[in-house]
PDB file of N, CA and C in Angstrom:
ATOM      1  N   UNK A   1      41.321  -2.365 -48.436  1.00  0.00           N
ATOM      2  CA  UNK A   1      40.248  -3.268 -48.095  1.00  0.00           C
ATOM      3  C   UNK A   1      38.984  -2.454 -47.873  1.00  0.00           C
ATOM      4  N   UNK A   2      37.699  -2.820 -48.614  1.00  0.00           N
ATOM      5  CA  UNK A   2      36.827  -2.414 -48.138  1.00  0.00           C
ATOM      6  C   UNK A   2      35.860  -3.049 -47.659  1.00  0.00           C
ATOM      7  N   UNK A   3      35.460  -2.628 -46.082  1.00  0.00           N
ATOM      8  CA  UNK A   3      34.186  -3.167 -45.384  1.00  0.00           C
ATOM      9  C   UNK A   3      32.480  -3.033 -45.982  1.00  0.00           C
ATOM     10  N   UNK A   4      32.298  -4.417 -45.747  1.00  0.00           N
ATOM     11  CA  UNK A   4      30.525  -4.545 -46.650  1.00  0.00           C
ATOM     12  C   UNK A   4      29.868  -4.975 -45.144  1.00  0.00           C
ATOM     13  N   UNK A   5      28.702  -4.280 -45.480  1.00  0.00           N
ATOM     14  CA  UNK A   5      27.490  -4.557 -44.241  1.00  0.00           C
ATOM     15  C   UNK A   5      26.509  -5.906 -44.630  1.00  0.00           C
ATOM     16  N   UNK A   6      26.298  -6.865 -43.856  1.00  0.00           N
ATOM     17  CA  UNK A   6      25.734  -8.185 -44.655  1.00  0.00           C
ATOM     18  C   UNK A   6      24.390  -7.567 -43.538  1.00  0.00           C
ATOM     19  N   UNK A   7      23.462  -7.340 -44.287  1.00  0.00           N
ATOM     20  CA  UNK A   7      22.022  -6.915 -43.747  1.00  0.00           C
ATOM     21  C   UNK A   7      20.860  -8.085 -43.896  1.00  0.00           C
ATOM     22  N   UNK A   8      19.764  -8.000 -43.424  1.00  0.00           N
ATOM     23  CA  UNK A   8      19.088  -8.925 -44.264  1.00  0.00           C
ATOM     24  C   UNK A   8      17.693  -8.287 -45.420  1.00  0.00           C
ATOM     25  N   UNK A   9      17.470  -9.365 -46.474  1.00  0.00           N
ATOM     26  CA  UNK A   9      16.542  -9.209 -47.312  1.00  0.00           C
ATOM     27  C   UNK A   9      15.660 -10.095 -47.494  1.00  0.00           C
ATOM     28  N   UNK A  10      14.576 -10.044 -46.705  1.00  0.00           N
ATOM     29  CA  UNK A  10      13.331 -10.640 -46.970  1.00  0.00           C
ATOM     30  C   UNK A  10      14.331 -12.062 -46.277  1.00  0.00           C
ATOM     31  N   UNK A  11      14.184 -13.370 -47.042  1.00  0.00           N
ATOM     32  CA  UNK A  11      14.752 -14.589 -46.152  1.00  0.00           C
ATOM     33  C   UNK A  11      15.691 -14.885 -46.443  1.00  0.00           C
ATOM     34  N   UNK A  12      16.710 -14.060 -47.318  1.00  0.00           N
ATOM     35  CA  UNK A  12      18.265 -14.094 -47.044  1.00  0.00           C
ATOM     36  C   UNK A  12      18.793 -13.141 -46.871  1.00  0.00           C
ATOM     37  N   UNK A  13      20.409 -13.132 -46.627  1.00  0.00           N
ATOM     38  CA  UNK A  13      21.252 -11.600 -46.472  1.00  0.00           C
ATOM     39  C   UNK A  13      21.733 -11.206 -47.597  1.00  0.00           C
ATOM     40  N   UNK A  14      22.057  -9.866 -47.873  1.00  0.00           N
ATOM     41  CA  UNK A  14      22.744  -9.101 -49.114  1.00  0.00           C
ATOM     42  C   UNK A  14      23.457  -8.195 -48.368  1.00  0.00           C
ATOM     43  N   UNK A  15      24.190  -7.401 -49.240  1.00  0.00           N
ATOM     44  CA  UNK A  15      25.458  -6.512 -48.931  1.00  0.00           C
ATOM     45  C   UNK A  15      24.983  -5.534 -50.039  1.00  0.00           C
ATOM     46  N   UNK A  16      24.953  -4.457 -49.555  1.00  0.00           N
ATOM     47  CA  UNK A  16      25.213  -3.138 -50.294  1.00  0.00           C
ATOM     48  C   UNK A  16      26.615  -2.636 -51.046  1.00  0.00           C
ATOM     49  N   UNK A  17      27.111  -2.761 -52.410  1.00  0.00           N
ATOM     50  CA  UNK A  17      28.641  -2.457 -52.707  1.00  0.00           C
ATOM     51  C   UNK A  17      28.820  -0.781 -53.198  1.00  0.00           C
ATOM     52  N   UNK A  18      29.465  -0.306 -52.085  1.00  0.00           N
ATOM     53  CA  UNK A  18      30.053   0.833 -52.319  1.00  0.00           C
ATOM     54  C   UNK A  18      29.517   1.364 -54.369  1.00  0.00           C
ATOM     55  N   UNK A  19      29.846   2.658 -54.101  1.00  0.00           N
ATOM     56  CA  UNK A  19      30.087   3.064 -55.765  1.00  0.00           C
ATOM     57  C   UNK A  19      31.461   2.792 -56.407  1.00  0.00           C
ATOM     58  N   UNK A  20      32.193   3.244 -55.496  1.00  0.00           N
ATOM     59  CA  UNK A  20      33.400   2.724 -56.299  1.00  0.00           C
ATOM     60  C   UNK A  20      34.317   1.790 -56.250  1.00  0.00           C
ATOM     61  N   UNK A  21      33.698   0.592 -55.858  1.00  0.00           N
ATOM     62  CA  UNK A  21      33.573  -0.946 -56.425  1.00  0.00           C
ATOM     63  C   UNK A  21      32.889  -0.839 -57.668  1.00  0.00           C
ATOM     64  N   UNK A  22      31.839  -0.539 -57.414  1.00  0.00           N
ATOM     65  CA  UNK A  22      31.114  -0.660 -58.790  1.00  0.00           C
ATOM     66  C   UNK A  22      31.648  -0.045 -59.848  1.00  0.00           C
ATOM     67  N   UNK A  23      32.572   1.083 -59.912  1.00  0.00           N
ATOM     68  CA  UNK A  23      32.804   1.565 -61.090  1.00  0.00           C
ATOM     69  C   UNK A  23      34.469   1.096 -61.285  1.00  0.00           C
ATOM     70  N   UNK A  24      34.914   1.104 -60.471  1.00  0.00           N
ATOM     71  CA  UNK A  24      35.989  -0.355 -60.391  1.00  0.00           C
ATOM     72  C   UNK A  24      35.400  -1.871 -61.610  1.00  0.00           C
ATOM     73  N   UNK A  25      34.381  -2.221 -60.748  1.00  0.00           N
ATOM     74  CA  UNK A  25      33.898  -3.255 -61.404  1.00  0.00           C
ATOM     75  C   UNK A  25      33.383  -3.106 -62.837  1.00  0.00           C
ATOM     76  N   UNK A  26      33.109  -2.257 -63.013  1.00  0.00           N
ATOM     77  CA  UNK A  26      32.234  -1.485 -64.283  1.00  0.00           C
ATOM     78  C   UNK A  26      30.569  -2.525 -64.581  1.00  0.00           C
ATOM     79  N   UNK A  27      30.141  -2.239 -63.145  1.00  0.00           N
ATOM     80  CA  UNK A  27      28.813  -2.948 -63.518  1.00  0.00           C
ATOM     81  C   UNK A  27      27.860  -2.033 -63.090  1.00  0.00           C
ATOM     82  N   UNK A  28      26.594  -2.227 -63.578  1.00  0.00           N
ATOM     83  CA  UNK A  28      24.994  -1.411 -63.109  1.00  0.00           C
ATOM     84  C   UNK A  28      24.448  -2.171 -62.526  1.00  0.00           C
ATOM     85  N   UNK A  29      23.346  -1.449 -62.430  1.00  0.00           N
ATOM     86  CA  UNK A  29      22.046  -1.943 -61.348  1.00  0.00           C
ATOM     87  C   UNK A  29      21.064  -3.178 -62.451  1.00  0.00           C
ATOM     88  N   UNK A  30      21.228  -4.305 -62.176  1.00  0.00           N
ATOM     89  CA  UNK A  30      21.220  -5.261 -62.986  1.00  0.00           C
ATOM     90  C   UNK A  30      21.738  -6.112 -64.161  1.00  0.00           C
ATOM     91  N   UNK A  31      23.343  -5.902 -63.863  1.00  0.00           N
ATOM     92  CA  UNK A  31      24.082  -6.794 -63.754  1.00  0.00           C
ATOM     93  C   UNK A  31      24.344  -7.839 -63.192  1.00  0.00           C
ATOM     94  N   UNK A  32      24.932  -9.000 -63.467  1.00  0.00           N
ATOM     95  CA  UNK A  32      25.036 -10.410 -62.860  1.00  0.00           C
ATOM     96  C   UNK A  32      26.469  -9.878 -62.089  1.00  0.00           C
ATOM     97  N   UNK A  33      26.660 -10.698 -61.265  1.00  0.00           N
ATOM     98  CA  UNK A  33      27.769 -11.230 -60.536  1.00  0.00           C
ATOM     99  C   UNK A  33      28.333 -12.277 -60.225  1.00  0.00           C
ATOM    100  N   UNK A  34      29.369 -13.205 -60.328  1.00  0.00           N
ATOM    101  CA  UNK A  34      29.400 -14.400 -59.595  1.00  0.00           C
ATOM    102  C   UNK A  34      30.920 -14.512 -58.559  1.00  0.00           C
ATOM    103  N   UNK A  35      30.041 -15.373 -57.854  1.00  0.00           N
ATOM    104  CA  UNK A  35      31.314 -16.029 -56.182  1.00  0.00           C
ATOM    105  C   UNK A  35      31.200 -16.932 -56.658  1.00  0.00           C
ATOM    106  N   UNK A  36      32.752 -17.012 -57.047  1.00  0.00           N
ATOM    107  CA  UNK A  36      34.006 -17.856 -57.035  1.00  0.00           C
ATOM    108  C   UNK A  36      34.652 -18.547 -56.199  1.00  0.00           C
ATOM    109  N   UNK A  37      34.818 -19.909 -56.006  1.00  0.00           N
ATOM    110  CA  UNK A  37      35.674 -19.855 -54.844  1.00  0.00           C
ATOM    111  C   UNK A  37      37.089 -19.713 -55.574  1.00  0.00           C
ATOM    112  N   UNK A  38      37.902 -19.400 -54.258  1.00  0.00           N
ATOM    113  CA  UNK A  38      39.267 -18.911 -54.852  1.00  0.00           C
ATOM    114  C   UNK A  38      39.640 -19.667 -53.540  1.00  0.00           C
ATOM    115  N   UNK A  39      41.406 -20.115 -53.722  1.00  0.00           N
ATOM    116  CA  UNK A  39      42.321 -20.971 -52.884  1.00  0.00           C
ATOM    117  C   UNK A  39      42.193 -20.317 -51.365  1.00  0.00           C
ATOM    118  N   UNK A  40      41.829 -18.932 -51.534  1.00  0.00           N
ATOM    119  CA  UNK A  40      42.199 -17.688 -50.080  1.00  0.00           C
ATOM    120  C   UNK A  40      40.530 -17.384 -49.471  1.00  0.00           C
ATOM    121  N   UNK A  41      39.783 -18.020 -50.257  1.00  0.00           N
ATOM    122  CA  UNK A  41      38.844 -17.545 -49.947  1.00  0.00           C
ATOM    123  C   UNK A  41      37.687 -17.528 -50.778  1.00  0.00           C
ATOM    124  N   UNK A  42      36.854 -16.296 -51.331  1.00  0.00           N
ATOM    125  CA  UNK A  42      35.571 -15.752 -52.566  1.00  0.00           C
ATOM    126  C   UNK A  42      36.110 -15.184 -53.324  1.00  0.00           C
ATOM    127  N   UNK A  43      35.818 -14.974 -54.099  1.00  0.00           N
ATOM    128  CA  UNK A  43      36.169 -13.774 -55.323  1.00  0.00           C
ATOM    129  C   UNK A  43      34.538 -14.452 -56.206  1.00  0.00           C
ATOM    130  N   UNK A  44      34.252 -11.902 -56.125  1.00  0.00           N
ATOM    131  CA  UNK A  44      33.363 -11.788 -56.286  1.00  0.00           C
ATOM    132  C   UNK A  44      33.805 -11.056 -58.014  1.00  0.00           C
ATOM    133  N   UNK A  45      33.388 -11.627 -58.824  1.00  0.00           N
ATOM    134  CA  UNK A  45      33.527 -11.096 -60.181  1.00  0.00           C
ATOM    135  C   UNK A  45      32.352 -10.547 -61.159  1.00  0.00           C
ATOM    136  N   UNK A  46      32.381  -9.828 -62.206  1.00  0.00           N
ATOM    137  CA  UNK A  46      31.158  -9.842 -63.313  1.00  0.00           C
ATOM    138  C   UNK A  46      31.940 -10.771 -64.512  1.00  0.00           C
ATOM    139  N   UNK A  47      32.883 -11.245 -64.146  1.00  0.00           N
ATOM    140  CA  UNK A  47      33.451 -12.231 -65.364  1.00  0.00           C
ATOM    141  C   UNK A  47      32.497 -14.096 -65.104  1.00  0.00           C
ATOM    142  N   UNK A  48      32.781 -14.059 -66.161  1.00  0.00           N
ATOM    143  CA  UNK A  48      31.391 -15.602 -66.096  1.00  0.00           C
ATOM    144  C   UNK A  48      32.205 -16.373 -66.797  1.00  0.00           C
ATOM    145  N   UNK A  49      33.123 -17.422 -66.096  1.00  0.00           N
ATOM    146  CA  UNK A  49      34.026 -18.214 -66.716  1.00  0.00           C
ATOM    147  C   UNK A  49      33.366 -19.226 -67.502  1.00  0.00           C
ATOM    148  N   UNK A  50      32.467 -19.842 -67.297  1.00  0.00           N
ATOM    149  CA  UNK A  50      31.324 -20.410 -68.071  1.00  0.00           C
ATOM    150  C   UNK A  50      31.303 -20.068 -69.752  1.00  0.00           C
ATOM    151  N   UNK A  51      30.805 -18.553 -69.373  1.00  0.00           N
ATOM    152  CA  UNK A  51      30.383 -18.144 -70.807  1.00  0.00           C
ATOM    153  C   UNK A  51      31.908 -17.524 -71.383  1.00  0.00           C
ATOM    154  N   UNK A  52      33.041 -17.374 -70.963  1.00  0.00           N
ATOM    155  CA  UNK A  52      33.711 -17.558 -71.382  1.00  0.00           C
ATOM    156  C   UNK A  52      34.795 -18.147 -72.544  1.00  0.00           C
ATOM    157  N   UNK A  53      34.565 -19.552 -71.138  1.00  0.00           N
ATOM    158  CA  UNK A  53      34.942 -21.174 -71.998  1.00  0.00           C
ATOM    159  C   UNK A  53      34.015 -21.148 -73.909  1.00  0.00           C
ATOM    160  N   UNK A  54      32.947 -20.918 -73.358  1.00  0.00           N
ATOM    161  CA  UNK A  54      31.947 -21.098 -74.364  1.00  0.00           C
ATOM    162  C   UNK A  54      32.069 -20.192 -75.666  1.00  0.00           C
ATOM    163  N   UNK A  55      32.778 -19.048 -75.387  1.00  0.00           N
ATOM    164  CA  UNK A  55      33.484 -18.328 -76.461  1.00  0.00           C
ATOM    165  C   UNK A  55      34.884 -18.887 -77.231  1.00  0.00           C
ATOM    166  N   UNK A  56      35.300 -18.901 -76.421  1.00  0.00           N
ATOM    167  CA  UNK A  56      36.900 -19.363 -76.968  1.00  0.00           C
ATOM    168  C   UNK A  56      36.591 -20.743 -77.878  1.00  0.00           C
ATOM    169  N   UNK A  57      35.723 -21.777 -77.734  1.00  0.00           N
ATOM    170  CA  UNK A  57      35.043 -22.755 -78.200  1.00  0.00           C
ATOM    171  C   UNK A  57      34.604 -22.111 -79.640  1.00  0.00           C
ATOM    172  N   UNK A  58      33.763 -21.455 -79.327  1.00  0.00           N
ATOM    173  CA  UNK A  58      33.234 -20.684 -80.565  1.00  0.00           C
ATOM    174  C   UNK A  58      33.925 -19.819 -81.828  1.00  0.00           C
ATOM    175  N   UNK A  59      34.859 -18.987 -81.214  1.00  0.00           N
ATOM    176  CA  UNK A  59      36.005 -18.610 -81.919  1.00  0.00           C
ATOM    177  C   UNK A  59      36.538 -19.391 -82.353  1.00  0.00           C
ATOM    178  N   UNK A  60      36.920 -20.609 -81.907  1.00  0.00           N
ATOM    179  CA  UNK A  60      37.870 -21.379 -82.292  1.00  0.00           C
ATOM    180  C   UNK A  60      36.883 -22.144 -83.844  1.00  0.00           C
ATOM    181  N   UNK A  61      35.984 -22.651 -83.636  1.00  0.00           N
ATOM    182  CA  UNK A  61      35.013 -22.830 -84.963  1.00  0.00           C
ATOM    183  C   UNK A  61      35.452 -22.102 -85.988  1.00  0.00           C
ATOM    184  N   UNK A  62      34.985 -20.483 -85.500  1.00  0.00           N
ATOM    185  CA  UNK A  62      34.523 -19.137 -86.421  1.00  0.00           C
ATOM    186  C   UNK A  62      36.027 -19.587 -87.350  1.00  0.00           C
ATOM    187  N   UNK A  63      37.065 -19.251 -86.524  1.00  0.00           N
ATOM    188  CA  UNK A  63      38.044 -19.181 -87.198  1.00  0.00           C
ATOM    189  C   UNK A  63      38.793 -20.827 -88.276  1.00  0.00           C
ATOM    190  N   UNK A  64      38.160 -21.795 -87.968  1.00  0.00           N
ATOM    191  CA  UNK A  64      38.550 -23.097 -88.948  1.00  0.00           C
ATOM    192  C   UNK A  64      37.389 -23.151 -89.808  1.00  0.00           C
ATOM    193  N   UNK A  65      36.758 -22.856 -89.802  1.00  0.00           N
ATOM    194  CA  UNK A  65      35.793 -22.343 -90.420  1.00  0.00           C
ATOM    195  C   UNK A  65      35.384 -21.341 -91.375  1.00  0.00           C
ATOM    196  N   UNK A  66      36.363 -20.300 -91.240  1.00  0.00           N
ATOM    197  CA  UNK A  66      36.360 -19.372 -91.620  1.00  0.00           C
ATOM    198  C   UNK A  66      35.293 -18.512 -92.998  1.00  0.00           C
ATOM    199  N   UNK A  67      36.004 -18.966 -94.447  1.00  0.00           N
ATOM    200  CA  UNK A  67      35.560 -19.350 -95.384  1.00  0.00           C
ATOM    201  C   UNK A  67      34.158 -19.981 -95.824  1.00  0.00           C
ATOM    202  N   UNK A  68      33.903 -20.800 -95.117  1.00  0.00           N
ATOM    203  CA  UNK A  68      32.033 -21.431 -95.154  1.00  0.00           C
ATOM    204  C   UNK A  68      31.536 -20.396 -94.355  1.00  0.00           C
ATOM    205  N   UNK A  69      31.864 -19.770 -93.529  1.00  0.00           N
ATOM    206  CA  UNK A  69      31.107 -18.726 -92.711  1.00  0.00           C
ATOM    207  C   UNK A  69      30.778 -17.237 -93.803  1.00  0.00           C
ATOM    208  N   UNK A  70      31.810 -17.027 -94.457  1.00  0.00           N
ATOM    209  CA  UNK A  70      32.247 -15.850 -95.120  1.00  0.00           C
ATOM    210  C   UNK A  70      31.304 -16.155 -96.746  1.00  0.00           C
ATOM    211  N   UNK A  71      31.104 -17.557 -97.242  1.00  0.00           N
ATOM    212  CA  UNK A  71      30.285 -17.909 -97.534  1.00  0.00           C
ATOM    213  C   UNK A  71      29.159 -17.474 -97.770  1.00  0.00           C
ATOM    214  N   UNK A  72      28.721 -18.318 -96.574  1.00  0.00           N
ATOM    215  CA  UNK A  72      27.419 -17.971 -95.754  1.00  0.00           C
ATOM    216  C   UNK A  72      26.689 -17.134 -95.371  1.00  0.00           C
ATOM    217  N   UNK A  73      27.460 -16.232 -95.376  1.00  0.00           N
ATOM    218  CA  UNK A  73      26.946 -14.647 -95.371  1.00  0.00           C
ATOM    219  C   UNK A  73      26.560 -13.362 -96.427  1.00  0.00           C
ATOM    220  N   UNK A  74      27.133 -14.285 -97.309  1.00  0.00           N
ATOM    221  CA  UNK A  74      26.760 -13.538 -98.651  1.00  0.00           C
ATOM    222  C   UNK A  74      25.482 -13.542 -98.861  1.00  0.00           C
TER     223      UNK A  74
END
């Protein structure tokens, strides 16, 4: 478990995350993040279930599609 300091910034609070969270996480200094709620609690991720969904959607096209795409690119 690691402890985060909730400080404040200007008119809300932030937390400073360790380095190695971050390289755990594999994110930089302007990267997104999102809180999740989870059944136990937050979960803090760089995964964006959103844009996710929105892939698998897309793949799923690319691939019935295939052929008009392959097409299309010529």
């Amino acid at each position: 478990m690691i402890t985060l300091k909730v400080r404040p910034v200007g008119n809300s609070s932030g937390v400073t995350l360790p380095r190695e969270v971050t390289e755990r996480l594999k994110i930089q200094n302007g990267d997104s993040l999102y809180l999740t709620e989870a059944p136990d609690g937050y979960r803090l991720t760089p995964y964006n279930p959103r844009f996710a969904r929105q892939m698998e959607k897309a793949e799923s096209v690319m691939r019935r599609y295939k052929d008009a795409l392959r097409q299309l690119a010529k």
